[in-house]
Protein backbone atom coordinates (compact mmCIF):
# COMPACT_ATOMS: atom_id res chain seq x y z
CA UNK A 1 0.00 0.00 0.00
CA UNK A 2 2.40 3.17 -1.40
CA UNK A 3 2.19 6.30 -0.01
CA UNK A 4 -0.98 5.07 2.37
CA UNK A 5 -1.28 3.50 6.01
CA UNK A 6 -2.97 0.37 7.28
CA UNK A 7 -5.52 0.33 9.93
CA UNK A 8 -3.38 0.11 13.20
CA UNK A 9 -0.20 1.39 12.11
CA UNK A 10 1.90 3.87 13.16
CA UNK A 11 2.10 7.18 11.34
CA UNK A 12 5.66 7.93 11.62
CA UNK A 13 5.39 11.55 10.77
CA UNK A 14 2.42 11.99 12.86
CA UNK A 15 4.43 11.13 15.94
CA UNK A 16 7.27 13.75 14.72
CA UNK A 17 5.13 16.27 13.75
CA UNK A 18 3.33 15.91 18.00
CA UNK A 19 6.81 15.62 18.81
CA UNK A 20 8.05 19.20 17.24
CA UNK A 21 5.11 20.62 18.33
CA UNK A 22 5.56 19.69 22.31
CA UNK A 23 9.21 21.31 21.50
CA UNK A 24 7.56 24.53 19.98
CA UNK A 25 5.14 25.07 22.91
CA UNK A 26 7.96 24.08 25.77
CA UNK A 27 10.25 26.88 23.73
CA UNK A 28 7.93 29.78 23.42
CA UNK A 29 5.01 29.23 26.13
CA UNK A 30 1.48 27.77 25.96
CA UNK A 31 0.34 31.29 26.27
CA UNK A 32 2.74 33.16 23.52
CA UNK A 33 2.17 30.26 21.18
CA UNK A 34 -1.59 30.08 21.51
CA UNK A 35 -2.14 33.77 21.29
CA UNK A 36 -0.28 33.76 17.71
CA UNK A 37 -1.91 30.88 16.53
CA UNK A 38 -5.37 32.79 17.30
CA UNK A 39 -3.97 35.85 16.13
CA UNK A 40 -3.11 33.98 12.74
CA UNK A 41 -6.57 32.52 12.34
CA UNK A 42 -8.10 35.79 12.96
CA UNK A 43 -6.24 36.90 9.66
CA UNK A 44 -7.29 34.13 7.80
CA UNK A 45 -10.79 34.49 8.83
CA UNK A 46 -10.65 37.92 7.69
CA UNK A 47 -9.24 37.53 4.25
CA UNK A 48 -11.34 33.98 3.68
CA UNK A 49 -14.60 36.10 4.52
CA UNK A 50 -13.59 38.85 1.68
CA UNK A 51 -13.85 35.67 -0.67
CA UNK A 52 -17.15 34.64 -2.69
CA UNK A 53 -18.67 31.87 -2.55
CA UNK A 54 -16.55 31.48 1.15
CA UNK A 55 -18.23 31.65 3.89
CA UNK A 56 -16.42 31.49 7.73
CA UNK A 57 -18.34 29.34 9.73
CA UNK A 58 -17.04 29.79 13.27
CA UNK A 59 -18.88 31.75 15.90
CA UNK A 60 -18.49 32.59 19.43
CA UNK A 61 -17.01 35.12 21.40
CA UNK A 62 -13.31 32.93 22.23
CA UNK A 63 -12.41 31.63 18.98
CA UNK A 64 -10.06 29.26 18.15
CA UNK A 65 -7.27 28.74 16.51
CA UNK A 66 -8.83 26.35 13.68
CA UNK A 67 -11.14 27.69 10.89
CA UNK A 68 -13.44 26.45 9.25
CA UNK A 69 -14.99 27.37 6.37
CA UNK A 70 -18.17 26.52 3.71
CA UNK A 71 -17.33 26.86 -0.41
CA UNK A 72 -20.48 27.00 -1.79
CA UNK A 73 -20.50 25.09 -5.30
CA UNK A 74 -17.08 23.17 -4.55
CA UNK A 75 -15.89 19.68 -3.69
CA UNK A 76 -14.45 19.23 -0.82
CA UNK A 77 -12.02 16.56 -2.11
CA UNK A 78 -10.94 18.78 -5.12
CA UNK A 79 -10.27 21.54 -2.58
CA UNK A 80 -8.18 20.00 -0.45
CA UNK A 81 -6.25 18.50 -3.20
CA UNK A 82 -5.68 21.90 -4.75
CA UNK A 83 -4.69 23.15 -1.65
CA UNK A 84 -2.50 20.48 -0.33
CA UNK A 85 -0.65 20.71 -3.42
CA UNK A 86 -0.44 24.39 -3.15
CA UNK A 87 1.55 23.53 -0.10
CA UNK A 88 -0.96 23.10 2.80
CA UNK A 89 -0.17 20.44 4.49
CA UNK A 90 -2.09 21.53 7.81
CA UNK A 91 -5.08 20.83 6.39
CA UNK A 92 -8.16 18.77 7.27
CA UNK A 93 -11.91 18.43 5.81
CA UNK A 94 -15.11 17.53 6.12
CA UNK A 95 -17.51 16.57 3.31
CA UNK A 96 -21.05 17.28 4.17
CA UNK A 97 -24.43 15.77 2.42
CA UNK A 98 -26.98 18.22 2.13
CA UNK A 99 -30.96 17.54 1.71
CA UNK A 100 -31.57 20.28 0.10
């Protein structure tokens, strides 16, 4: 199975990317390192929400530091394709099934 995982194995770069992460936070602070990451969401929010057809789905008065988004008229498959080979590779999605 090339370039995929098996049920029950161990993503390798998972681990090192949770490893490198636990470095980052010890290095700067919980509290530094949270506020950019909010602080960096809050500009993507803002730029996403300038887009048509995009529409910034999180609400709330404490955001987080993940955003998510709706794309009216678009896969999500073919999105996150474009975009992970536009060089996101912090990216995640959910395809939803409308009734309507």
């Amino acid at each position: 199975m090339p370039g995929g995982s098996r049920t029950g194995s161990l993503r390798v770069s998972l681990v090192l990317g949770m490893g490198e992460a636990a470095r980052y936070a010890l290095e700067v602070g919980m509290e530094r390192g949270g506020l950019r990451a909010r602080e960096l969401a809050r500009t993507l929010r803002g730029k996403l929400g300038g887009l048509n057809g995009i529409r910034v789905l999180d609400c709330g008065s404490e955001l987080a530091a993940i955003v998510t988004i709706e794309v009216s008229g678009g896969d999500a498959t073919e999105l996150s394709k474009l975009l992970r080979h536009q060089g996101n590779q912090h990216l995640s999605f959910a395809a939803r099934l409308r009734g309507d």
